[in-house]
PDB file of N, CA and C in Angstrom:
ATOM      1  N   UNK A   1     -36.904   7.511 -22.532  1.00  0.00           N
ATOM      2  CA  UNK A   1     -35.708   7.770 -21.776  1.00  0.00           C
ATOM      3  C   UNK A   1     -35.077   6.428 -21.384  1.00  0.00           C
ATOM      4  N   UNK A   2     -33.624   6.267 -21.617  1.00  0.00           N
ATOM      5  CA  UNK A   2     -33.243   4.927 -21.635  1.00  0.00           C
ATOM      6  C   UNK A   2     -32.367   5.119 -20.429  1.00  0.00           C
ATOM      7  N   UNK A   3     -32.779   4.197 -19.365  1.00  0.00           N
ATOM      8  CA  UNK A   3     -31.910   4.302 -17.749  1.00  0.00           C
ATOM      9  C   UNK A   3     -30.675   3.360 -17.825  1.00  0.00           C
ATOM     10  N   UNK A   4     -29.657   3.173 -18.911  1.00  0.00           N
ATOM     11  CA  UNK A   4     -29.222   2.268 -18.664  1.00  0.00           C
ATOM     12  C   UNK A   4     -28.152   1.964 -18.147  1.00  0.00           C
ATOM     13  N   UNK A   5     -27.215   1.530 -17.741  1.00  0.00           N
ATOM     14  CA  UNK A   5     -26.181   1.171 -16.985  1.00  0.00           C
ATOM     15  C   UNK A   5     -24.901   2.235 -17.473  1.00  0.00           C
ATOM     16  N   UNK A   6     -24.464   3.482 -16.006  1.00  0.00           N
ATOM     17  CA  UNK A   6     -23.946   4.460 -16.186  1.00  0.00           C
ATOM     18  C   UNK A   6     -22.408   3.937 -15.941  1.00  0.00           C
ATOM     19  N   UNK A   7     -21.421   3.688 -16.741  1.00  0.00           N
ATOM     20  CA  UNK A   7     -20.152   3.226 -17.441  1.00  0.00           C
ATOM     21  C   UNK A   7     -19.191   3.890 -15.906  1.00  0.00           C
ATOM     22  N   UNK A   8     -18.501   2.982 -14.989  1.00  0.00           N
ATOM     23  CA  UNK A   8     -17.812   3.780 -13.775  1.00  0.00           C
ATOM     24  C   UNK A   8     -16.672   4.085 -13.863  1.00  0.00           C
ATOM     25  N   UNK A   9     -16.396   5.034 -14.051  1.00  0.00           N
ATOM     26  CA  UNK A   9     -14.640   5.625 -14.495  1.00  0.00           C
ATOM     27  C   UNK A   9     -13.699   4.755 -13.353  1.00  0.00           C
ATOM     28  N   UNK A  10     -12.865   3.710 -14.021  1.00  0.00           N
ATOM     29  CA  UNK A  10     -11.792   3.538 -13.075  1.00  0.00           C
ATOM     30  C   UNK A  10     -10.300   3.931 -12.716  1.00  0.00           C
ATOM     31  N   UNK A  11     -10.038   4.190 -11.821  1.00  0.00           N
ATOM     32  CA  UNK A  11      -8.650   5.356 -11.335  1.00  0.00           C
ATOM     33  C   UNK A  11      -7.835   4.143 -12.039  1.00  0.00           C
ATOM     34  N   UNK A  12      -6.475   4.051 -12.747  1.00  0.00           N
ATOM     35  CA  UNK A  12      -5.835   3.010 -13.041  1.00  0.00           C
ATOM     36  C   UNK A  12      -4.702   2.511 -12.228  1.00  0.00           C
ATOM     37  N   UNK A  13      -4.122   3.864 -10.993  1.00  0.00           N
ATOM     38  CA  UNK A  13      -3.791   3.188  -9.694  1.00  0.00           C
ATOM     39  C   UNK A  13      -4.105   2.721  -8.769  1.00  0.00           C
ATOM     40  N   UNK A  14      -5.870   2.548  -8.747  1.00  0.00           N
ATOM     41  CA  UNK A  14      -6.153   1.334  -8.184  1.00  0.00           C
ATOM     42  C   UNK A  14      -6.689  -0.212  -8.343  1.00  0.00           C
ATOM     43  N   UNK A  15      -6.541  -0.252  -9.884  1.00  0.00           N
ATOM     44  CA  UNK A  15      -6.748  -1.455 -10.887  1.00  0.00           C
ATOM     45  C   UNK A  15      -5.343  -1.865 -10.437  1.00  0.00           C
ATOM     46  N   UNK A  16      -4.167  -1.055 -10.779  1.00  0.00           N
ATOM     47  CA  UNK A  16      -3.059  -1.892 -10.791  1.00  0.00           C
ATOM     48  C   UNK A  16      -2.409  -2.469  -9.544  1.00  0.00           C
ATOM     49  N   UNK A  17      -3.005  -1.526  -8.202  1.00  0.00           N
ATOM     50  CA  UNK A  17      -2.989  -2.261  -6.832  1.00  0.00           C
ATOM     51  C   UNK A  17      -4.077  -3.726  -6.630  1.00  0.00           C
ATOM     52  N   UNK A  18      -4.633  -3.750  -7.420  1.00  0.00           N
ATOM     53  CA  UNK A  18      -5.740  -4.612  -7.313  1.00  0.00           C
ATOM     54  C   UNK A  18      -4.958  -5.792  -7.762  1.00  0.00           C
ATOM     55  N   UNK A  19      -4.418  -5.728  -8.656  1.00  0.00           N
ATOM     56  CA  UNK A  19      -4.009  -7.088  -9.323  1.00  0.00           C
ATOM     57  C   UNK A  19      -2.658  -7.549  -8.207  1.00  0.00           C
ATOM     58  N   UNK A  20      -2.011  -6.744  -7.748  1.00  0.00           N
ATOM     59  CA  UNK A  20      -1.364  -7.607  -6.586  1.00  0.00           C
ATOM     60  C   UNK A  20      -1.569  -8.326  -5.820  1.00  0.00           C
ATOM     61  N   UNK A  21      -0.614  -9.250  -5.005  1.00  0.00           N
ATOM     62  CA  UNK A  21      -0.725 -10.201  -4.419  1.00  0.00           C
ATOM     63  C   UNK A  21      -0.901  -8.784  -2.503  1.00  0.00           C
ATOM     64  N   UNK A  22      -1.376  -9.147  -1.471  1.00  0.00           N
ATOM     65  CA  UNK A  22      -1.455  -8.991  -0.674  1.00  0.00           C
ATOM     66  C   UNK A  22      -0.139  -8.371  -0.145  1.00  0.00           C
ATOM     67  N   UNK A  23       0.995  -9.261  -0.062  1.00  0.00           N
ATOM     68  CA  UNK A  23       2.294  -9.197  -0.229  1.00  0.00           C
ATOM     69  C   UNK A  23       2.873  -7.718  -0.882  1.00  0.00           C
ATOM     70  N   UNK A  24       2.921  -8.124  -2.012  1.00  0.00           N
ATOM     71  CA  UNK A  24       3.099  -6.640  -3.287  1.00  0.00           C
ATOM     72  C   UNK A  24       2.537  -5.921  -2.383  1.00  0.00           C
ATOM     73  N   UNK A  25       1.618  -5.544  -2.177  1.00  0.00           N
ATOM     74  CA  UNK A  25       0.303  -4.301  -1.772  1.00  0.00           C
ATOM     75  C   UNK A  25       1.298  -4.093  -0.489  1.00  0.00           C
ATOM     76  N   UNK A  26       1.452  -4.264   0.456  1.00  0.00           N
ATOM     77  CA  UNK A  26       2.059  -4.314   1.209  1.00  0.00           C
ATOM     78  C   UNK A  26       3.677  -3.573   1.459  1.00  0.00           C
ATOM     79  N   UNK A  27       4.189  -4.383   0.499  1.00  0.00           N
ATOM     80  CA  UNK A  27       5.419  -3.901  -0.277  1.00  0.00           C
ATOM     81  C   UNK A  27       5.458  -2.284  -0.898  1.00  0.00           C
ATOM     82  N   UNK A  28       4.403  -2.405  -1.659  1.00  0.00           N
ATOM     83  CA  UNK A  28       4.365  -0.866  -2.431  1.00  0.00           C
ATOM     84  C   UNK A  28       3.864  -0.144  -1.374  1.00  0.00           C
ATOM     85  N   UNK A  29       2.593  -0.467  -0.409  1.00  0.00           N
ATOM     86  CA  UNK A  29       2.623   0.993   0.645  1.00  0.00           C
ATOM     87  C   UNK A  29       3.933   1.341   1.327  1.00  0.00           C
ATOM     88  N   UNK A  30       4.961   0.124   1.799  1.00  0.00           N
ATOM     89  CA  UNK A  30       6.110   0.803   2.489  1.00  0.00           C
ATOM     90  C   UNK A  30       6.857   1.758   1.355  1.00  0.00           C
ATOM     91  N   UNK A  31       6.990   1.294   0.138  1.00  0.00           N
ATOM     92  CA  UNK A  31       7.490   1.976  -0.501  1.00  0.00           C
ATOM     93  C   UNK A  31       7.685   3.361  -0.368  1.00  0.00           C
ATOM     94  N   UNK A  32       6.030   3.092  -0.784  1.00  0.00           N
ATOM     95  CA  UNK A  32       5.374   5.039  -0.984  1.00  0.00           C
ATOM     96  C   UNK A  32       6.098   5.714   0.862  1.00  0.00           C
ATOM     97  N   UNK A  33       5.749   5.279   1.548  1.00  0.00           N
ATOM     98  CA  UNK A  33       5.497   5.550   3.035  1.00  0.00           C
ATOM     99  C   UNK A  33       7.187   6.080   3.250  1.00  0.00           C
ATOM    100  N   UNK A  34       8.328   5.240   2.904  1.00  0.00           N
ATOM    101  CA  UNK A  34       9.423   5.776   2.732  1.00  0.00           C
ATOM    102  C   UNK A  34       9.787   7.147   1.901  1.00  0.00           C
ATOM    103  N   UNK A  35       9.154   6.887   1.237  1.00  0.00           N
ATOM    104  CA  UNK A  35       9.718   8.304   0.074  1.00  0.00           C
ATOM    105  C   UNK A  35       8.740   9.523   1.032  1.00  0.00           C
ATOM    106  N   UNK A  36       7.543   9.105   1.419  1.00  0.00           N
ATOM    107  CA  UNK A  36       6.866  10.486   2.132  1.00  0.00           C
ATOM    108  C   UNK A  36       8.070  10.871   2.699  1.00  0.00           C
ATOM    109  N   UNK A  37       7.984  10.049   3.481  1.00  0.00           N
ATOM    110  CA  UNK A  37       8.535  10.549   5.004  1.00  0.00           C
ATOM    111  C   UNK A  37      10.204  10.858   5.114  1.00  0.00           C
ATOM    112  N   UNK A  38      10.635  10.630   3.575  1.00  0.00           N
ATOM    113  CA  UNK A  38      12.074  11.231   3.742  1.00  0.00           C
ATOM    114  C   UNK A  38      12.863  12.198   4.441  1.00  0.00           C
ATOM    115  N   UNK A  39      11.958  13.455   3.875  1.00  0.00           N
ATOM    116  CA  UNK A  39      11.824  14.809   4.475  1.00  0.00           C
ATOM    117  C   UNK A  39      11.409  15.228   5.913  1.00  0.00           C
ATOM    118  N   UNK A  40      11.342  14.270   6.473  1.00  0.00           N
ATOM    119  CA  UNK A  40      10.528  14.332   7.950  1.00  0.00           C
ATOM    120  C   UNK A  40      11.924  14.361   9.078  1.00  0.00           C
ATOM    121  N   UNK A  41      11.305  14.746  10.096  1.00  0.00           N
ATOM    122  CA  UNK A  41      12.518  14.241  11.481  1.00  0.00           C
ATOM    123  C   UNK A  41      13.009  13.312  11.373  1.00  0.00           C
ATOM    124  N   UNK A  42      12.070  12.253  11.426  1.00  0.00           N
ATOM    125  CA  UNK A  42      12.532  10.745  11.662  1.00  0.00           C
ATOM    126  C   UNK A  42      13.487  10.200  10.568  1.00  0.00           C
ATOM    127  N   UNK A  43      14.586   9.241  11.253  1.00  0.00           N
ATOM    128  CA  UNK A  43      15.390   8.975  10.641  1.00  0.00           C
ATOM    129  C   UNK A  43      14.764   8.015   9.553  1.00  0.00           C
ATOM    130  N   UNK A  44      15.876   7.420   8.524  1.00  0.00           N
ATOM    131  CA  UNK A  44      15.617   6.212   7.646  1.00  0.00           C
ATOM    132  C   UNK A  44      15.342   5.029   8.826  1.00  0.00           C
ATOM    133  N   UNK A  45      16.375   5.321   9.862  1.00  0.00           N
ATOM    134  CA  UNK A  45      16.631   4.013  10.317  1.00  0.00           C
ATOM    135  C   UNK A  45      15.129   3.523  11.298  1.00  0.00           C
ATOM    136  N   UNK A  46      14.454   4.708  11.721  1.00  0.00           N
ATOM    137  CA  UNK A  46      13.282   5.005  12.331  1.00  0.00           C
ATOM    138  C   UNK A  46      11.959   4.317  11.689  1.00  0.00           C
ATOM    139  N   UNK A  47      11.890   4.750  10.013  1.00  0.00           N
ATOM    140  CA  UNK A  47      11.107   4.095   9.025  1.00  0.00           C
ATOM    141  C   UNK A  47      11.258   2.896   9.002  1.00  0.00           C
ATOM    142  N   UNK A  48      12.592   2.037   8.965  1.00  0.00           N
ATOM    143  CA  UNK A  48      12.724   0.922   8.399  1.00  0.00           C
ATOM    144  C   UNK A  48      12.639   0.059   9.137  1.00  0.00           C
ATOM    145  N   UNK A  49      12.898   0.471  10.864  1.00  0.00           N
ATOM    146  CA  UNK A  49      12.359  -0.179  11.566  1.00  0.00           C
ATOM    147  C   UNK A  49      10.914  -0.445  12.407  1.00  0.00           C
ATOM    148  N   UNK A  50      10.008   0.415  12.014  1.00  0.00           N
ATOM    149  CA  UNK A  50       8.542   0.531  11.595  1.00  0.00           C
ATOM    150  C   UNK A  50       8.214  -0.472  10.919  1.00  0.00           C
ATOM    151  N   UNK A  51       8.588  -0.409   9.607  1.00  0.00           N
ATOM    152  CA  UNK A  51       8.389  -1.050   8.568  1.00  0.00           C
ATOM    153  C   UNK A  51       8.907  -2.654   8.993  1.00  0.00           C
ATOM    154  N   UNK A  52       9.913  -2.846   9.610  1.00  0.00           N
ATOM    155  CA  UNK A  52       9.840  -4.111  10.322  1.00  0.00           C
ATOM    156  C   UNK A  52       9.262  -5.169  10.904  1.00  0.00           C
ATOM    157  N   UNK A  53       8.977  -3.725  11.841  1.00  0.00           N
ATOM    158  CA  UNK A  53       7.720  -4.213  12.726  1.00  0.00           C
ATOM    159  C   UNK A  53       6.293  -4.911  12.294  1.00  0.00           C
ATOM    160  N   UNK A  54       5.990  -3.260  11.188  1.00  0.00           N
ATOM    161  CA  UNK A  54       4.293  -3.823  10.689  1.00  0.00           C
ATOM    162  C   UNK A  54       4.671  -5.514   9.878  1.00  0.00           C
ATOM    163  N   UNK A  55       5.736  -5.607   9.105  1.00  0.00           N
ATOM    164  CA  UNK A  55       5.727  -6.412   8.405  1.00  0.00           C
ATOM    165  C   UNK A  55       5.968  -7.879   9.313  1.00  0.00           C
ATOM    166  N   UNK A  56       6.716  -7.688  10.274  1.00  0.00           N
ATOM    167  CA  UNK A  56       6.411  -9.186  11.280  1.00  0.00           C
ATOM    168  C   UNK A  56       5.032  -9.104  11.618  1.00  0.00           C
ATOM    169  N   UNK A  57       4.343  -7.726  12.048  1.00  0.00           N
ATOM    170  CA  UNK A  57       3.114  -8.424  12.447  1.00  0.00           C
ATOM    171  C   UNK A  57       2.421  -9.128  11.379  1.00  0.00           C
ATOM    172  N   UNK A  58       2.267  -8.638  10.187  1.00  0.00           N
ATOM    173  CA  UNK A  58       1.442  -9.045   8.662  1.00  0.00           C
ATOM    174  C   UNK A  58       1.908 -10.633   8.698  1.00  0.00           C
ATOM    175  N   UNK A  59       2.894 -10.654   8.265  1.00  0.00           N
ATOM    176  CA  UNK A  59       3.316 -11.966   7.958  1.00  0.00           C
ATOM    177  C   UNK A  59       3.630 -12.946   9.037  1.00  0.00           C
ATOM    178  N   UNK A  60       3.420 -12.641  10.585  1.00  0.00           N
ATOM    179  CA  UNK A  60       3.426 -13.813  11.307  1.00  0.00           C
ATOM    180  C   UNK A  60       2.006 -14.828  11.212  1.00  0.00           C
ATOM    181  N   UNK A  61       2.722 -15.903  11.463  1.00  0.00           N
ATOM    182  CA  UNK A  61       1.598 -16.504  11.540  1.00  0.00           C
ATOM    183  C   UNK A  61       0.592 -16.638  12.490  1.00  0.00           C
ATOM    184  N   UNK A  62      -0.287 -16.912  11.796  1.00  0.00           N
ATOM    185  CA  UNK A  62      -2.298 -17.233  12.596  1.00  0.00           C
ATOM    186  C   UNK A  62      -1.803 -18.270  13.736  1.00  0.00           C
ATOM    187  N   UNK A  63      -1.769 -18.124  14.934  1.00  0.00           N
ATOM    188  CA  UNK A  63      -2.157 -19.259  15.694  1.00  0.00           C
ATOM    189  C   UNK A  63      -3.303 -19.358  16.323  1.00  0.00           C
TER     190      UNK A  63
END
């Protein structure tokens, strides 16, 4: 009986999140996160200023 190394199926939307920069990754969740939430109460203007927000916090800098 040969135990040998069982081959791991990889999803290919998360290979192709992988190869992004931090940035990108970032970028594409607001993406997605906009199109959810189209259909929702909350306005665009509600999302985008969310999306503001998280993104000053991400990208401010380390002091």
């Amino acid at each position: 009986m040969d135990m040998g190394v069982v081959p791991k199926k990889i999803n290919p939307e998360d290979f192709i999140l992988s190869v992004l920069s931090p940035e990108d990754r970032l970028n594409t969740a607001f993406d997605i996160a906009r199109e959810r939430f189209k259909k929702s109460k909350l306005t665009m203007k509600d999302i985008d200023n969310a999306v503001k927000s998280v993104r000053r916090k991400a990208y401010e800098k380390k002091k």
